[in-house]
N, C-alpha and C. Protein backbone atom coordinates (compact mmCIF):
# COMPACT_ATOMS: atom_id res chain seq x y z
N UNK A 1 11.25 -13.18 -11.27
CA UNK A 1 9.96 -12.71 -11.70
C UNK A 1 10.03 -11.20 -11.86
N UNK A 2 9.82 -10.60 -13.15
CA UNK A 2 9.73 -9.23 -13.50
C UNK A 2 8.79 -8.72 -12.57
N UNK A 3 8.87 -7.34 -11.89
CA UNK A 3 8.09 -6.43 -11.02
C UNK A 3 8.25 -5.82 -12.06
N UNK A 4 6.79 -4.78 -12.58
CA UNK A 4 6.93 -3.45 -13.09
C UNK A 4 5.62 -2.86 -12.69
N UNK A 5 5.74 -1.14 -12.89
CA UNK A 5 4.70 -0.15 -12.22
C UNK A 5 4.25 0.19 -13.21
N UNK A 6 3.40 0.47 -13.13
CA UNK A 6 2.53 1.27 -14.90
C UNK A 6 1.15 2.31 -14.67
N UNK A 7 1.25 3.31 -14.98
CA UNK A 7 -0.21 3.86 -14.72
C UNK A 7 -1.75 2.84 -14.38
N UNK A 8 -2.24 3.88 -13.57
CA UNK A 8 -3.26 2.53 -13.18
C UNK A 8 -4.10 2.66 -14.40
N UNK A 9 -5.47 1.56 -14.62
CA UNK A 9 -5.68 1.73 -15.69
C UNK A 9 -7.68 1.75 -15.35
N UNK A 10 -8.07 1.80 -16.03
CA UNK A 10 -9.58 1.85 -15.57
C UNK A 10 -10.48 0.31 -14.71
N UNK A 11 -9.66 -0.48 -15.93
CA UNK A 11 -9.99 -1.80 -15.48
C UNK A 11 -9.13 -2.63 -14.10
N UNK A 12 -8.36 -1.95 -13.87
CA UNK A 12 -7.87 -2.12 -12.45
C UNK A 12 -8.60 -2.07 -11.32
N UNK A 13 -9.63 -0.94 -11.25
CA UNK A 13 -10.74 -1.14 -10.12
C UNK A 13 -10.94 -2.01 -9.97
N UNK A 14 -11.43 -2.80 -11.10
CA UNK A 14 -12.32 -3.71 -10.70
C UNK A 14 -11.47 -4.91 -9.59
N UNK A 15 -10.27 -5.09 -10.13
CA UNK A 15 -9.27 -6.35 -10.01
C UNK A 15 -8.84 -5.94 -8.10
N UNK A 16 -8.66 -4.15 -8.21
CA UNK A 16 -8.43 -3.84 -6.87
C UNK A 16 -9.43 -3.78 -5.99
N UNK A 17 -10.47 -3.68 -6.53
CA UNK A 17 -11.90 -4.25 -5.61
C UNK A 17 -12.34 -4.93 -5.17
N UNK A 18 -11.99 -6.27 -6.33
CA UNK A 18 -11.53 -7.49 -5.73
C UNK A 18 -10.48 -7.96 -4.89
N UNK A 19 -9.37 -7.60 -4.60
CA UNK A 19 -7.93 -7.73 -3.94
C UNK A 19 -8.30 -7.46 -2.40
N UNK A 20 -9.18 -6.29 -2.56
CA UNK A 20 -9.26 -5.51 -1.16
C UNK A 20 -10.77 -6.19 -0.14
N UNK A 21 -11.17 -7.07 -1.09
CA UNK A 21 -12.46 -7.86 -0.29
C UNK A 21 -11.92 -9.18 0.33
N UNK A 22 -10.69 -9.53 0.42
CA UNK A 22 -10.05 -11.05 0.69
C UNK A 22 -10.23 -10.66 2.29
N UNK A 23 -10.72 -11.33 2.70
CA UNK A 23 -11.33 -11.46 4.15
C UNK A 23 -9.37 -11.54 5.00
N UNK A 24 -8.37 -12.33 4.57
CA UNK A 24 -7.56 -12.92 5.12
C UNK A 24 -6.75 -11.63 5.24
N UNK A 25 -6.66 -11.20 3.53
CA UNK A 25 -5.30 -9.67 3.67
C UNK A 25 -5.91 -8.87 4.39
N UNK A 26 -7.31 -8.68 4.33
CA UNK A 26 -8.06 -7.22 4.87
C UNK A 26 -7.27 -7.26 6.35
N UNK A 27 -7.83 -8.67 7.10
CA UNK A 27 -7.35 -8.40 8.55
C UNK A 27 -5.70 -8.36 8.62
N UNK A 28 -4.96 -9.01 7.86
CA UNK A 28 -3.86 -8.85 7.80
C UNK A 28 -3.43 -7.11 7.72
N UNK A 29 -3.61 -6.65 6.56
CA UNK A 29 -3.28 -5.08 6.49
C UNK A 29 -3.88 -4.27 7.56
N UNK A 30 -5.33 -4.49 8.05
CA UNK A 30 -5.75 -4.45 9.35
C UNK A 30 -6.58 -2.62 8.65
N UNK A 31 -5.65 -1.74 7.65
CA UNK A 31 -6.52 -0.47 7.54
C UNK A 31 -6.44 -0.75 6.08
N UNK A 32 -7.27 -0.93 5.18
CA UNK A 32 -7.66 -0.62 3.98
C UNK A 32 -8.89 0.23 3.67
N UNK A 33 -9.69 0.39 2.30
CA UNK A 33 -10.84 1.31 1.80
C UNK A 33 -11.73 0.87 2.92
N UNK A 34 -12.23 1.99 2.97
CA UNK A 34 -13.47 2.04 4.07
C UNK A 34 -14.57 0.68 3.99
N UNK A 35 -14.80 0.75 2.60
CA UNK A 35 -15.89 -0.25 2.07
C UNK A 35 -15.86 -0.80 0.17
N UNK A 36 -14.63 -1.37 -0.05
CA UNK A 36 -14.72 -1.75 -1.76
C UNK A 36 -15.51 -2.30 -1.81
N UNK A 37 -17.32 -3.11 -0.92
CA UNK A 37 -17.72 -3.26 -2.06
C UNK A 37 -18.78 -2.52 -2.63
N UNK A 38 -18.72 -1.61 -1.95
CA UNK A 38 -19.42 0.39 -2.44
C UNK A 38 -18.86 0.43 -3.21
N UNK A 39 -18.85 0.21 -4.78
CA UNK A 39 -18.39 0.35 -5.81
C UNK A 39 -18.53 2.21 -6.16
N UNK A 40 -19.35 2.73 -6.15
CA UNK A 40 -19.60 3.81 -6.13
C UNK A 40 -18.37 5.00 -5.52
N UNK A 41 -18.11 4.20 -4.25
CA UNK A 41 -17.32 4.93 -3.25
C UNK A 41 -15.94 4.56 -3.30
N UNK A 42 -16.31 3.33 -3.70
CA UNK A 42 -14.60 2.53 -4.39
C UNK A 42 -14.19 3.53 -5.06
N UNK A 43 -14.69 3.51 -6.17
CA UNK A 43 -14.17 4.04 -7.03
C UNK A 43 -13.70 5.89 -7.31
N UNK A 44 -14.64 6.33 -6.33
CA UNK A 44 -14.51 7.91 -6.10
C UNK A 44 -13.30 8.06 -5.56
N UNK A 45 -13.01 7.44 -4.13
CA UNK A 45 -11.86 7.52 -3.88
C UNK A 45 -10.73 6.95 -5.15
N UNK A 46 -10.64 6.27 -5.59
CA UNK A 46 -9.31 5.62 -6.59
C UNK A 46 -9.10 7.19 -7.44
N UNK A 47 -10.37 8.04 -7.85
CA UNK A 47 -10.12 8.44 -8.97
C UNK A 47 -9.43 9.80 -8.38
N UNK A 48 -10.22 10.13 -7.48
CA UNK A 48 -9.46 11.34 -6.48
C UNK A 48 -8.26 10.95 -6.29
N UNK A 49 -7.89 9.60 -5.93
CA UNK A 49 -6.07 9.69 -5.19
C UNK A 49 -5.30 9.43 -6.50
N UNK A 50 -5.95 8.64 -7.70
CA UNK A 50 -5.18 8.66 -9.09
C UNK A 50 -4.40 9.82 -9.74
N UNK A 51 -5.70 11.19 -9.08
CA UNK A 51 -5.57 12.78 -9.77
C UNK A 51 -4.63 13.42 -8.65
N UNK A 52 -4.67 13.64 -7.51
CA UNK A 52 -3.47 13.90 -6.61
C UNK A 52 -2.75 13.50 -5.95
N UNK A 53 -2.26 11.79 -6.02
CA UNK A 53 -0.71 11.57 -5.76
C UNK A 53 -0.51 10.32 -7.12
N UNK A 54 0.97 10.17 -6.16
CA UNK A 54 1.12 8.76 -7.33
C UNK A 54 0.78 7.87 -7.14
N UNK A 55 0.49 6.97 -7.76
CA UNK A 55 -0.53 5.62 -7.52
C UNK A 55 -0.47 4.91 -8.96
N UNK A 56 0.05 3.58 -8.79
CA UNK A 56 0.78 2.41 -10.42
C UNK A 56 0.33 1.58 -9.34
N UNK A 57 -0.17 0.62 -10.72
CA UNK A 57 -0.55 -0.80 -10.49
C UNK A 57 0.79 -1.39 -10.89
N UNK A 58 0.68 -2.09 -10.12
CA UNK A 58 2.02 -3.18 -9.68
C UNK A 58 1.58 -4.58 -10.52
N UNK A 59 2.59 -4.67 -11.70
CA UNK A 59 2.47 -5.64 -12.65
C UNK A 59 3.46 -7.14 -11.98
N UNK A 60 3.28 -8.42 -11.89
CA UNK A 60 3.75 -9.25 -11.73
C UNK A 60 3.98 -10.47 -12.78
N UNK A 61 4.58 -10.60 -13.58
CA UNK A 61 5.07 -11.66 -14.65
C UNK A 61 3.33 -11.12 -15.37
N UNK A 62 3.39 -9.63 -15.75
CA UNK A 62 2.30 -9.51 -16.40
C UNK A 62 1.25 -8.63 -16.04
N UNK A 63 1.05 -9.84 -15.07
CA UNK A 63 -0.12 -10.04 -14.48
C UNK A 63 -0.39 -8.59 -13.26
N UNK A 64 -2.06 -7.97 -12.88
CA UNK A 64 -2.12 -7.40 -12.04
C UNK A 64 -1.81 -7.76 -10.66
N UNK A 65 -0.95 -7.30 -9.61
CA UNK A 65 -0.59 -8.00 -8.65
C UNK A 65 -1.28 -7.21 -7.05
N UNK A 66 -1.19 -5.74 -7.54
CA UNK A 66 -1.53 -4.67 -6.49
C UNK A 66 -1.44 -3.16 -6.77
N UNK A 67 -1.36 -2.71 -5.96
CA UNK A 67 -1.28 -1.27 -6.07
C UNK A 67 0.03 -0.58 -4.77
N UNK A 68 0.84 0.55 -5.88
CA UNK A 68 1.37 1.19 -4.45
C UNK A 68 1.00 2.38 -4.94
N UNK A 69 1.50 3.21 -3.67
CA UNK A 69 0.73 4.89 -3.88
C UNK A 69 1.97 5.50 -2.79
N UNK A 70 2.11 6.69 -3.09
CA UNK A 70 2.77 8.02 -2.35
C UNK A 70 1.53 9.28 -2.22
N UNK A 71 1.23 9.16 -0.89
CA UNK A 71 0.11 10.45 -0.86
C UNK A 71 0.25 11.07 0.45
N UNK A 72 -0.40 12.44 0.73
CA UNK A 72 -0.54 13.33 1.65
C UNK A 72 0.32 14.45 1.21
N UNK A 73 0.64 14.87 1.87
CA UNK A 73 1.15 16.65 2.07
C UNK A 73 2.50 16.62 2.53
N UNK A 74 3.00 17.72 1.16
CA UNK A 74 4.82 17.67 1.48
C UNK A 74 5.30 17.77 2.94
N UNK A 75 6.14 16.97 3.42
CA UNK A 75 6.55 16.97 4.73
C UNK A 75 5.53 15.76 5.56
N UNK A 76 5.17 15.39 4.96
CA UNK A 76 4.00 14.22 5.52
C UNK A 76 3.90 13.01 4.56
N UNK A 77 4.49 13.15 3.36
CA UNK A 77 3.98 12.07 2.56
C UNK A 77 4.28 10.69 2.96
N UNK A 78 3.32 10.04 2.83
CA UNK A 78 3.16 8.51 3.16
C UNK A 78 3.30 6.96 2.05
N UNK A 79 3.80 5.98 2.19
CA UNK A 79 3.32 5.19 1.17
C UNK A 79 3.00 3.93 1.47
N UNK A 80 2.06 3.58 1.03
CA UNK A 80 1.16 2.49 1.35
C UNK A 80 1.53 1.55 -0.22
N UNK A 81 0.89 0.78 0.16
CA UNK A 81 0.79 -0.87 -1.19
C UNK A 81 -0.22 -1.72 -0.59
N UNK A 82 -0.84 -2.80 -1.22
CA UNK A 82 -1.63 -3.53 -1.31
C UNK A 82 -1.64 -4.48 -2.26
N UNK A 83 -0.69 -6.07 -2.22
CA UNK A 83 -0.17 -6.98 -2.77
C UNK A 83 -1.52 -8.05 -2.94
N UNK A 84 -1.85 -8.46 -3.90
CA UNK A 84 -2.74 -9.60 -4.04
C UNK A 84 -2.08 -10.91 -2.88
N UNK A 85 -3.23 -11.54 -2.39
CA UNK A 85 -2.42 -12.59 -1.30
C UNK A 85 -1.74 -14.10 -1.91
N UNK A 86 -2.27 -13.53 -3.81
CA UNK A 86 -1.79 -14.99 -4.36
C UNK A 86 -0.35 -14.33 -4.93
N UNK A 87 0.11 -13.24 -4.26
CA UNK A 87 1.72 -13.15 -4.56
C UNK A 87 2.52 -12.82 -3.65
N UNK A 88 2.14 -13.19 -2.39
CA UNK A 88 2.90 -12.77 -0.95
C UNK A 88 3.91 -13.55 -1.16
N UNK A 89 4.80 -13.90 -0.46
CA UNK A 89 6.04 -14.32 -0.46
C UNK A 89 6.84 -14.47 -1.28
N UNK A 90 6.66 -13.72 -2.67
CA UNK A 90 7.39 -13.91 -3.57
C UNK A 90 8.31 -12.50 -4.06
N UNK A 91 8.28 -11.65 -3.03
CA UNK A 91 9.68 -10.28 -3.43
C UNK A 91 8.52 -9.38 -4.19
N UNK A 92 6.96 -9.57 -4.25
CA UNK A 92 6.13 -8.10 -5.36
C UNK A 92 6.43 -7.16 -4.32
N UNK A 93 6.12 -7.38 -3.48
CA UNK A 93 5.70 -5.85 -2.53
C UNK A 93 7.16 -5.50 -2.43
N UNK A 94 8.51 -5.64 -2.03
CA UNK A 94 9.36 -5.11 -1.76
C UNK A 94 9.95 -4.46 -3.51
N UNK A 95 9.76 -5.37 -4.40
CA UNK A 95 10.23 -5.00 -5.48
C UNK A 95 9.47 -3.51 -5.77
N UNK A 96 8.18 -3.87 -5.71
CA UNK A 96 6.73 -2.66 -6.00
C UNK A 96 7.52 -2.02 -5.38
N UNK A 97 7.63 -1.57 -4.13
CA UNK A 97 8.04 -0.18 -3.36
C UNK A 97 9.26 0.53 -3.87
N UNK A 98 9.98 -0.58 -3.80
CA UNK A 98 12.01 -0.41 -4.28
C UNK A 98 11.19 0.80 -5.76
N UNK A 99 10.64 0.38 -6.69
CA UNK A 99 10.21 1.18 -8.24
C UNK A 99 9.28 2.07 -7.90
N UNK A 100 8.55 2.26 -6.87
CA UNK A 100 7.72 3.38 -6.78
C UNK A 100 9.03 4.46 -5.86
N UNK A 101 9.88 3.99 -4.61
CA UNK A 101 10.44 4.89 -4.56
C UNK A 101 11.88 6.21 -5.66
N UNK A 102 12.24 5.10 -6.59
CA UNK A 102 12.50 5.43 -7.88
C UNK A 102 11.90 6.75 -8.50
N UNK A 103 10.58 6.34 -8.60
CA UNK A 103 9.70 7.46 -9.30
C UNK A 103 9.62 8.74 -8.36
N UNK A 104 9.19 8.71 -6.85
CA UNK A 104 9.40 9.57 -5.77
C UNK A 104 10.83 10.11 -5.42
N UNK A 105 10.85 11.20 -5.32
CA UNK A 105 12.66 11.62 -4.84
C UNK A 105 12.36 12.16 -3.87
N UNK A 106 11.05 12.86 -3.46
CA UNK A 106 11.04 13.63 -2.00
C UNK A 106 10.98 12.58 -0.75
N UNK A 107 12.04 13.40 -0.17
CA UNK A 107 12.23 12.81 1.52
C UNK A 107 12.31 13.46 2.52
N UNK A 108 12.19 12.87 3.81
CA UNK A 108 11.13 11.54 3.99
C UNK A 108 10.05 11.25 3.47
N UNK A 109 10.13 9.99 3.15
CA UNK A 109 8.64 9.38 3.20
C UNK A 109 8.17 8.73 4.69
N UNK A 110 7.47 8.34 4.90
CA UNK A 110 6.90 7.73 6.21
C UNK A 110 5.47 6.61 5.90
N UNK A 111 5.62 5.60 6.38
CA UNK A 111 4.86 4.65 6.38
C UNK A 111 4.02 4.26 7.73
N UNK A 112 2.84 2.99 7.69
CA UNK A 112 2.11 2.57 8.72
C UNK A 112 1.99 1.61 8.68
N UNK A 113 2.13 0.48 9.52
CA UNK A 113 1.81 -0.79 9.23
C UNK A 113 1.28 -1.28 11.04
N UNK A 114 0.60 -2.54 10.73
CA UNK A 114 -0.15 -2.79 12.01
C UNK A 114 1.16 -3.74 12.41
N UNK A 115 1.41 -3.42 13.70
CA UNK A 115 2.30 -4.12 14.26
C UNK A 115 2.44 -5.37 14.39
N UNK A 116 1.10 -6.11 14.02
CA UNK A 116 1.28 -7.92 13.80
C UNK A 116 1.74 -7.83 12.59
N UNK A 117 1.78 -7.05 11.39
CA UNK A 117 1.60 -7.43 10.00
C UNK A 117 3.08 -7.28 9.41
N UNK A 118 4.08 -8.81 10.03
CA UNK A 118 5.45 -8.92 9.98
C UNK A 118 6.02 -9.14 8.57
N UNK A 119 5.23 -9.07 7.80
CA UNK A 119 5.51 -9.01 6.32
C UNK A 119 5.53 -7.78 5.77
N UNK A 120 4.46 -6.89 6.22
CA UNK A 120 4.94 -5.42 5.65
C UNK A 120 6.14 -4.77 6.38
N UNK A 121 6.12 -4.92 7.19
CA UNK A 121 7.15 -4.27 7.62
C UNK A 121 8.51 -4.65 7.77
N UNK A 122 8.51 -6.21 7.24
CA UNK A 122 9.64 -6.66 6.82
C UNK A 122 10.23 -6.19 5.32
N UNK A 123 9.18 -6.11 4.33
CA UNK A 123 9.17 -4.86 3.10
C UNK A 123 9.92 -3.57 3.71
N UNK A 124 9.42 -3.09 4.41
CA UNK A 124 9.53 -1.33 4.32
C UNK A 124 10.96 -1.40 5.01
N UNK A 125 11.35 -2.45 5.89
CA UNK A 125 12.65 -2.50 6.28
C UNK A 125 13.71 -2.76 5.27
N UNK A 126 13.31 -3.63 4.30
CA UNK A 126 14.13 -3.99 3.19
C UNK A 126 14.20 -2.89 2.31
N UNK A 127 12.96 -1.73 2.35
CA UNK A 127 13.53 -0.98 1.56
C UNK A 127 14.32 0.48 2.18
N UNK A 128 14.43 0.25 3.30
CA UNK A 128 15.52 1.86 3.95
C UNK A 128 14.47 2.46 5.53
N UNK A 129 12.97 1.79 5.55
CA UNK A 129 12.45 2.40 6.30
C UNK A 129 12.93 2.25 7.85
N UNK A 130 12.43 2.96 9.19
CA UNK A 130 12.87 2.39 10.12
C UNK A 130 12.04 2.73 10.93
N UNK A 131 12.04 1.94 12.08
CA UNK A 131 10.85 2.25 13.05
C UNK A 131 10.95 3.46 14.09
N UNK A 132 9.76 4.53 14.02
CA UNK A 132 10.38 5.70 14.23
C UNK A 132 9.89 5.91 15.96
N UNK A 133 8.07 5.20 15.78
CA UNK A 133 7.42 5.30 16.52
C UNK A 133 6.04 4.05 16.69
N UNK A 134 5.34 4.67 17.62
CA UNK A 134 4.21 3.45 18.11
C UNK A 134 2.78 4.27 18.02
N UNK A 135 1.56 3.99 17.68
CA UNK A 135 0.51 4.47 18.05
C UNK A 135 0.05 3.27 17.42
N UNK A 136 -1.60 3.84 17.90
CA UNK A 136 -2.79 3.02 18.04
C UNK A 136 -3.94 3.88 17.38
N UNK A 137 -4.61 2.78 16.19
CA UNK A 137 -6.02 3.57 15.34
C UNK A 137 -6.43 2.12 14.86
N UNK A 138 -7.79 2.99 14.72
CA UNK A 138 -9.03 1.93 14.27
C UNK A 138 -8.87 1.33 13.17
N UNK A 139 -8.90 -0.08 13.03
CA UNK A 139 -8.77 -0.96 12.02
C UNK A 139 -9.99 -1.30 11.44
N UNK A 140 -10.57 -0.45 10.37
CA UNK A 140 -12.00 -1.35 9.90
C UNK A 140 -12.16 -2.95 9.57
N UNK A 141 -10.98 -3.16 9.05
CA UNK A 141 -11.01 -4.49 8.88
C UNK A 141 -11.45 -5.47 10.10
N UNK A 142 -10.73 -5.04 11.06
CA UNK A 142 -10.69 -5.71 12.23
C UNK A 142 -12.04 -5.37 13.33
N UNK A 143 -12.11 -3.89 12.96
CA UNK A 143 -13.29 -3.66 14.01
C UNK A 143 -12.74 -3.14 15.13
N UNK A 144 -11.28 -3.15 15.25
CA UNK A 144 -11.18 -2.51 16.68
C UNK A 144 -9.65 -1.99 16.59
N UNK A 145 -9.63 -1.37 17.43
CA UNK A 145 -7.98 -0.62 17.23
C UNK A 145 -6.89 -1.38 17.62
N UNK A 146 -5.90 -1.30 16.79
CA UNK A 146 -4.73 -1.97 16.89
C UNK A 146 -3.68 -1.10 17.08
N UNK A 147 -2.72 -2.04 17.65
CA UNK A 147 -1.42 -1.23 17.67
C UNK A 147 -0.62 -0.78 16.25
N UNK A 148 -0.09 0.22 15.99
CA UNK A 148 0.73 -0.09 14.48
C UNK A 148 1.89 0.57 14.68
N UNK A 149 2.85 0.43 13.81
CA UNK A 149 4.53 0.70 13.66
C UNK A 149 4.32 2.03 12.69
N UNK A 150 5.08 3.11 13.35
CA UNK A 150 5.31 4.37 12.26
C UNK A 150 6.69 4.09 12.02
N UNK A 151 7.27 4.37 10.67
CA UNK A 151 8.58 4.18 9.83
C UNK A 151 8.56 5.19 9.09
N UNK A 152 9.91 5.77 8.98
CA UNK A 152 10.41 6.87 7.99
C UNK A 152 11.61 6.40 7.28
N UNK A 153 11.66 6.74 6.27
CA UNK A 153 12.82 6.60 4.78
C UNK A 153 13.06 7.95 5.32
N UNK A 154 14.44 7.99 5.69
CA UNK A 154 15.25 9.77 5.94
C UNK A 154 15.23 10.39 4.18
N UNK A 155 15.86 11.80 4.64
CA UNK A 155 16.02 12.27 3.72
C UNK A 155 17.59 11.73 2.85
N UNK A 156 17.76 11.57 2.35
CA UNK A 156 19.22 11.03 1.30
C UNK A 156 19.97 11.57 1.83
């Protein structure tokens, strides 16, 4: 199945607004948007992080599948994704990352994932990351703080 990244596009909100209301991934990813269905607020944020980092919608045999992004501040940058749950187990998210780190050359990057959520971080392992450290923050999804895994991609 072809993975490809492509500028996000306007009509993507909508599809990522939808993606990010699935009751099942929300608790799964455990930290996503404060509130997608504040469309208003949805969307302020998308357009702000569109204009200062990178951020491609993640195409799957076509089709919209998710979003990955590289954001924060040199020496800090982070990267996150957000896979539709009707394409989990099928290689999007590791492929998505593998082509967004492509486009990124600065290193480290550093990632977050909630320490139950053995699929992302089975991704970020597949793609070079490693577990660096441990803390604990508030999961809106969840309502209460969880444990999560910090990972860094070294420098080359």
């Amino acid at each position: 199945m072809p993975v490809m990244l492509r500028e996000v596009g306007p009509s993507d909100l909508d599809l990522f607004s939808t993606q990010f209301q699935d009751p099942e991934a929300k608790r799964m990813a455990a930290f996503g948007p404060a509130d997608p269905v504040d469309r208003a607020r949805f969307d302020a944020h998308w357009k702000r992080n569109i204009a200062e980092y990178v951020v491609r919608t993640v195409l799957a045999d076509g089709e919209v599948a998710g979003s990955v992004c590289v954001y924060g501040e040199p020496g800090d940058l982070q990267v996150t994704y957000w896979i539709d749950r009707a394409h989990w187990g099928r290689g999007v998210a590791t492929a998505a990352l593998r082509a967004l780190l492509e486009l990124v050359p600065e290193r480290p990057l550093f990632a977050r994932a909630a320490a139950d959520n053995t699929g992302s971080l089975r991704v970020l392992e597949k793609c070079g990351f490693t577990v660096t450290g441990h803390d604990r923050g508030f999961a809106g999804a969840r309502g209460t703080e969880v444990d999560e895994l910090v990972l860094v991609l070294p420098a080359r």
